[in-house]
C-alpha atoms as a PDB file:
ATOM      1  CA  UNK A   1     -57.067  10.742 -12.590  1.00  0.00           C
ATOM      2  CA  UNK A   2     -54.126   8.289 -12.274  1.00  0.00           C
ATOM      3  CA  UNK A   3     -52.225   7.959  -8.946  1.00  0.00           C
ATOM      4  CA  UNK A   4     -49.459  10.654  -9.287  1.00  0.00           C
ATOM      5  CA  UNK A   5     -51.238  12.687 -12.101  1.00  0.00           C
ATOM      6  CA  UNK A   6     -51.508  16.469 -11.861  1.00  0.00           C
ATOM      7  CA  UNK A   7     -54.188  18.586 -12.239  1.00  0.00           C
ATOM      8  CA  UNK A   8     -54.057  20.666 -15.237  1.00  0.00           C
ATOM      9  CA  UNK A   9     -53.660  24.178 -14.513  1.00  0.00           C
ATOM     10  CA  UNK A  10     -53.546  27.279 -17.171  1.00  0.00           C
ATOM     11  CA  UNK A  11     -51.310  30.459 -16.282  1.00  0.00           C
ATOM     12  CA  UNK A  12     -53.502  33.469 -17.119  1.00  0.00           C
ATOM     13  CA  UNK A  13     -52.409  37.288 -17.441  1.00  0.00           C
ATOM     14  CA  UNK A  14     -53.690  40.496 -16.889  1.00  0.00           C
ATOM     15  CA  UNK A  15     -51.970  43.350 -19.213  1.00  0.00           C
ATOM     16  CA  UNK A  16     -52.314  46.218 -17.280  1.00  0.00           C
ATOM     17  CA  UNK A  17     -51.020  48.700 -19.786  1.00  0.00           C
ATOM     18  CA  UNK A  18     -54.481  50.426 -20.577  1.00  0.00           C
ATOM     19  CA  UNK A  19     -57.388  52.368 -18.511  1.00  0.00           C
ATOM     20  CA  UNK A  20     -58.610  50.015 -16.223  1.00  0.00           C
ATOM     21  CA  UNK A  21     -62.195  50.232 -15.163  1.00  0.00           C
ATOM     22  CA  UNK A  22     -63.357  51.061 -11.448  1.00  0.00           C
ATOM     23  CA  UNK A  23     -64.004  48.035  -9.396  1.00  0.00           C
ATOM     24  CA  UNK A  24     -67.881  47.882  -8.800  1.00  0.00           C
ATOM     25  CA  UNK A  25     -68.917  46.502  -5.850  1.00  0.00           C
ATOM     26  CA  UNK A  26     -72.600  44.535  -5.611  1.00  0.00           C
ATOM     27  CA  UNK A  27     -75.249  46.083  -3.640  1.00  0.00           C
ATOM     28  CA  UNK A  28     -74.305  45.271   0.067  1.00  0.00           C
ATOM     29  CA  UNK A  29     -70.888  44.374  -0.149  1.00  0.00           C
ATOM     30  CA  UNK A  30     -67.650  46.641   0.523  1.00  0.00           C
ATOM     31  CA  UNK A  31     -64.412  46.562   0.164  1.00  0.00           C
ATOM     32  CA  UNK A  32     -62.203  45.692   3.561  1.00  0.00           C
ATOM     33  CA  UNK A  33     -58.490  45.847   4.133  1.00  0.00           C
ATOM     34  CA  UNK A  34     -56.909  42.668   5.580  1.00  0.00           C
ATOM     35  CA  UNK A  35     -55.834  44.632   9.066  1.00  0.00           C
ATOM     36  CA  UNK A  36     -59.559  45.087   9.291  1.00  0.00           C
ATOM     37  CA  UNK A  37     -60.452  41.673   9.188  1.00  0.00           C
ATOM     38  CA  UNK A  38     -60.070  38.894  11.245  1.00  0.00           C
ATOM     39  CA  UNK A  39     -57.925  36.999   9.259  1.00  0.00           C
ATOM     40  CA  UNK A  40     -59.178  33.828  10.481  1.00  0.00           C
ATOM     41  CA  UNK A  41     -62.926  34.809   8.621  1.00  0.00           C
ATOM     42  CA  UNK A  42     -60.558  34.705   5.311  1.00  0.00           C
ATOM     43  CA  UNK A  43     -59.200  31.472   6.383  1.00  0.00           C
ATOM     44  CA  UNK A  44     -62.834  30.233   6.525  1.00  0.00           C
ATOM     45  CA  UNK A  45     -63.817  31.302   3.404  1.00  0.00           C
ATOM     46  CA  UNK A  46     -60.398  29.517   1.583  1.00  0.00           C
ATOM     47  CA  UNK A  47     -61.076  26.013   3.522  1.00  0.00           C
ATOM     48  CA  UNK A  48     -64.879  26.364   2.092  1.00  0.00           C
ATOM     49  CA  UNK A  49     -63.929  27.158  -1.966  1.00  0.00           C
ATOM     50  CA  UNK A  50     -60.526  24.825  -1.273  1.00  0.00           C
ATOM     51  CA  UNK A  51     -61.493  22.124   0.763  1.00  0.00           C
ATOM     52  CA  UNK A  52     -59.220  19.508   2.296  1.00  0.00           C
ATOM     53  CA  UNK A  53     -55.989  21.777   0.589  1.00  0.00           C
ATOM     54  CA  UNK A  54     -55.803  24.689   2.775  1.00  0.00           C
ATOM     55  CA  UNK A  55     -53.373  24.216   5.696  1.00  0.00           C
ATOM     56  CA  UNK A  56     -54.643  24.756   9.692  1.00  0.00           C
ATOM     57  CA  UNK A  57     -55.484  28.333  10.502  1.00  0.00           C
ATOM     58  CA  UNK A  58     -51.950  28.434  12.246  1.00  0.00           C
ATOM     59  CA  UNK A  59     -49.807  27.256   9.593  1.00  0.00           C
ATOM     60  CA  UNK A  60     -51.454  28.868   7.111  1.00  0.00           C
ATOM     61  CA  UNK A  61     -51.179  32.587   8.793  1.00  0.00           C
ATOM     62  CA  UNK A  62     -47.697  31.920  10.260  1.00  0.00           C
ATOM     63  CA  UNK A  63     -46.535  30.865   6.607  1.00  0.00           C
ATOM     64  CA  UNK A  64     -48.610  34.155   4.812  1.00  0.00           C
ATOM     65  CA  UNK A  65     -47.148  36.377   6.978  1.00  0.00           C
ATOM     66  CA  UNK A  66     -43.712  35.362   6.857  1.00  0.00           C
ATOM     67  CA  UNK A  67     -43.405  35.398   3.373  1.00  0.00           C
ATOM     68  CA  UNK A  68     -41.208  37.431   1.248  1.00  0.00           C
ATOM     69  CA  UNK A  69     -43.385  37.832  -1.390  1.00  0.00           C
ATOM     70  CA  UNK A  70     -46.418  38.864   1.556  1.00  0.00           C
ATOM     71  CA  UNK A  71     -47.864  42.511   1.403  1.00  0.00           C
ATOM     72  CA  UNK A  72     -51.208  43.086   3.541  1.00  0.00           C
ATOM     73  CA  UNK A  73     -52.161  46.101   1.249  1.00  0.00           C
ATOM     74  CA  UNK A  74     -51.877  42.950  -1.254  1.00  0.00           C
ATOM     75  CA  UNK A  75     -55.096  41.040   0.154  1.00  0.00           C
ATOM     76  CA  UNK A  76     -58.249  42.418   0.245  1.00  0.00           C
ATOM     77  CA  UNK A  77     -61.662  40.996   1.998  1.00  0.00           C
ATOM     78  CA  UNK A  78     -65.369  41.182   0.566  1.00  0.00           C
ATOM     79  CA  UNK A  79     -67.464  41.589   3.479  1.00  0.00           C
ATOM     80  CA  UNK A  80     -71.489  41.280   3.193  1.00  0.00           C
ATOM     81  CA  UNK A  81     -74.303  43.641   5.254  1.00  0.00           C
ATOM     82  CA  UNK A  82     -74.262  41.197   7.913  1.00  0.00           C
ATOM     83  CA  UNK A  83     -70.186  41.304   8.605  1.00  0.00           C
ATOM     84  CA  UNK A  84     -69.022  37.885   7.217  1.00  0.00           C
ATOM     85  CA  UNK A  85     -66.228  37.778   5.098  1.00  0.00           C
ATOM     86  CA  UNK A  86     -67.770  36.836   1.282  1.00  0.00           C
ATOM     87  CA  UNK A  87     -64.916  36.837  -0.085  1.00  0.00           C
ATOM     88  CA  UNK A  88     -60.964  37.226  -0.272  1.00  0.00           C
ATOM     89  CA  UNK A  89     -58.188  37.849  -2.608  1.00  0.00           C
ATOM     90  CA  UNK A  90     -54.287  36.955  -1.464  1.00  0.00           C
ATOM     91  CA  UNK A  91     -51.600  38.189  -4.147  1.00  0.00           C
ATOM     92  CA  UNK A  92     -47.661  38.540  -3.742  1.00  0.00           C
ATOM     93  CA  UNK A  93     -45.633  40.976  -4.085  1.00  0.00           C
ATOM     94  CA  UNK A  94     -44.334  39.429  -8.343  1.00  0.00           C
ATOM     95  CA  UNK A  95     -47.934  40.534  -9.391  1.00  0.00           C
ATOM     96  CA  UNK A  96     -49.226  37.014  -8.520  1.00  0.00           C
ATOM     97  CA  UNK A  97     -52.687  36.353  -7.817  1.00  0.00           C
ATOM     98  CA  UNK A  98     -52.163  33.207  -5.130  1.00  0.00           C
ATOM     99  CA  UNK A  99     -56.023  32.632  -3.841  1.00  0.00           C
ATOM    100  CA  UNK A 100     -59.081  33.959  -5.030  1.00  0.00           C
ATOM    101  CA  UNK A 101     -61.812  32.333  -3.295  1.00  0.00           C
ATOM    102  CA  UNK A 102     -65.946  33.777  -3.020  1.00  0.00           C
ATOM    103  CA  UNK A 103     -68.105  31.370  -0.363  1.00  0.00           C
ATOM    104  CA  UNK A 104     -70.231  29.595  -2.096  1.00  0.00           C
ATOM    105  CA  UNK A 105     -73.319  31.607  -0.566  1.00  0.00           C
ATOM    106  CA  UNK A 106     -72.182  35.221  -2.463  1.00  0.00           C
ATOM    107  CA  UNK A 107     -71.367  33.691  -5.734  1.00  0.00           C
ATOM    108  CA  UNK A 108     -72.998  35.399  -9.112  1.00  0.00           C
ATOM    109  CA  UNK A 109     -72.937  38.394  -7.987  1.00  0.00           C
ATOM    110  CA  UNK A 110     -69.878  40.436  -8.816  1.00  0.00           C
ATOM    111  CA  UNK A 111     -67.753  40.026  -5.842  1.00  0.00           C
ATOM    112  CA  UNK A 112     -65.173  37.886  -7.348  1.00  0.00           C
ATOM    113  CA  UNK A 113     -65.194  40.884 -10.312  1.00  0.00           C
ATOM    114  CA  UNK A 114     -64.772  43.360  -8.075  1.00  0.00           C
ATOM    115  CA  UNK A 115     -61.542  41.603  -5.818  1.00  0.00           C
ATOM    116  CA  UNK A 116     -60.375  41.183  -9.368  1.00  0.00           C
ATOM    117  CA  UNK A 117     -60.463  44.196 -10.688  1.00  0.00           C
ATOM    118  CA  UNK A 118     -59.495  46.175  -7.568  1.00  0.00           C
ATOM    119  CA  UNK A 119     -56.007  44.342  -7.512  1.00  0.00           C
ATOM    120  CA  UNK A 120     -55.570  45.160 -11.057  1.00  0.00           C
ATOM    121  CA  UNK A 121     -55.553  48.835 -10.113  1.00  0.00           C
ATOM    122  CA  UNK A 122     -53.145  47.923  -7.205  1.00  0.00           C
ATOM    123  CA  UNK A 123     -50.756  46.566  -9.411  1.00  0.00           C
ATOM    124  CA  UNK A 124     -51.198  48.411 -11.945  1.00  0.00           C
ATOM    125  CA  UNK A 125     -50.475  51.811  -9.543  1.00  0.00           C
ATOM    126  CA  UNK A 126     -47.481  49.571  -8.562  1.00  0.00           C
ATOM    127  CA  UNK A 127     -46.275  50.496 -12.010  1.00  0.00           C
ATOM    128  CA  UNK A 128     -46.170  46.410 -12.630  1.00  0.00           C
ATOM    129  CA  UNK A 129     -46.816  45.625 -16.703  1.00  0.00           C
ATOM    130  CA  UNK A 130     -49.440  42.574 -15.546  1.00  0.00           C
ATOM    131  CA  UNK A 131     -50.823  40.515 -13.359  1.00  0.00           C
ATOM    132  CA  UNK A 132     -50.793  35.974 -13.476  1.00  0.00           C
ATOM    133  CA  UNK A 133     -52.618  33.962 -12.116  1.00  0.00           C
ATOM    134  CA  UNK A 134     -52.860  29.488 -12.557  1.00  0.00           C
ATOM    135  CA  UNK A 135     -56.411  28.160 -12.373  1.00  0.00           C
ATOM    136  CA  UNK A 136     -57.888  24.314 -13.008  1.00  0.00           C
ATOM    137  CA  UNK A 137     -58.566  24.153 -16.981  1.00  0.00           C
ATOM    138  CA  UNK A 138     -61.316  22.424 -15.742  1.00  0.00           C
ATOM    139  CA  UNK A 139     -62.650  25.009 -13.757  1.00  0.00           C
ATOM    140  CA  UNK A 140     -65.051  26.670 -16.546  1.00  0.00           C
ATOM    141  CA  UNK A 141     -66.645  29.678 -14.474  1.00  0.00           C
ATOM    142  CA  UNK A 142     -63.797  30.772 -13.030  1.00  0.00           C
ATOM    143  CA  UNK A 143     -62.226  30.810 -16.598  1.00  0.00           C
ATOM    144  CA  UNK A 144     -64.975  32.521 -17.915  1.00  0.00           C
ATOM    145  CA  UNK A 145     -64.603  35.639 -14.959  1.00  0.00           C
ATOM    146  CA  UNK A 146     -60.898  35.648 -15.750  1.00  0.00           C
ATOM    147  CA  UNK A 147     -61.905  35.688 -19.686  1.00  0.00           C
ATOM    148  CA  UNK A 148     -64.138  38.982 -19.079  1.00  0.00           C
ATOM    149  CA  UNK A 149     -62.099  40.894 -16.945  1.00  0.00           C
ATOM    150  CA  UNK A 150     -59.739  40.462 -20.146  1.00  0.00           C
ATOM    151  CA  UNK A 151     -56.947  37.699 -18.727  1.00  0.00           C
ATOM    152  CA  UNK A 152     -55.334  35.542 -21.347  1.00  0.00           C
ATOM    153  CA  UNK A 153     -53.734  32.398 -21.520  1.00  0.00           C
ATOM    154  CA  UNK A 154     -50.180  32.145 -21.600  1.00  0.00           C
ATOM    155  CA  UNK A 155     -49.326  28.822 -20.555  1.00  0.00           C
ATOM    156  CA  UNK A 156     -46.760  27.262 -22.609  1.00  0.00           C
ATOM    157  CA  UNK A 157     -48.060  24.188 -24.842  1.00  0.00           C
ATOM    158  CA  UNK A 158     -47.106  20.433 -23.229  1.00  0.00           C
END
């Protein structure tokens, strides 16, 4: 990539205007709220599937929190049998998926599908029409999840 090239990213949405399907959650894995978490475990988990672009623990919580756009009942935490956090999803309030990240440990097994598709029913009970998200054309398996769980592309030609 050339000094002061971009990344290519693809906008992808969620229609939420049909039955959506229960999230299912892999065999010992649950569902946690983001009070019930230390949010420095989903801090962890972004630095490991982001690395070297996810600000200091600090500065990252003092800047989520602060944010217009920030509702806690709008993140949500995967947490394994043995109490880590697996995984963790971080939308905003314009039915904007920010961060989706799964350590690299739990991936292939669902949990991504499951953060996915229990913020769809958020929204969705939010009475919001869809649900974006931008991810890295290059990033193939993440594409593919977003792909199955029925996301489109609706980034405008360049």
């Amino acid at each position: 990539m050339a000094l002061g090239d971009q990344p290519a990213h693809l906008r992808l949405r969620k229609p939420l205007d049909g039955p959506l399907p229960p999230a299912i959650w892999p065999k010992g894995y649950r569902a946690a709220a983001f009070a019930d978490i230390d949010p420095g475990d989903a801090h962890h988990v972004l630095e490991l599937c982001f690395p070297g672009l996810v600000a200091p623990f600090a500065d990252w919580h003092g800047n989520l929190i602060a944010d217009s756009e920030f509702d806690p009942a709008l993140c949500l935490a995967a947490i394994a049998a043995d109490g880590r956090v697996a995984g963790f999803i971080q939308c905003w309030t314009s039915a904007f998926i920010k961060d989706l990240a799964v350590a690299p440990e739990d991936r292939g097994q669902g949990i991504g599908a499951a953060l996915l598709v229990e913020m769809f029913a958020r929204f969705s009970a939010r009475g919001d029409a869809h649900v974006d998200l931008k991810v890295l054309a290059s990033e193939m398996p993440a594409r593919r999840l977003y792909a199955r769980l029925g996301m489109v592309d609706i980034s405008s030609p360049a």
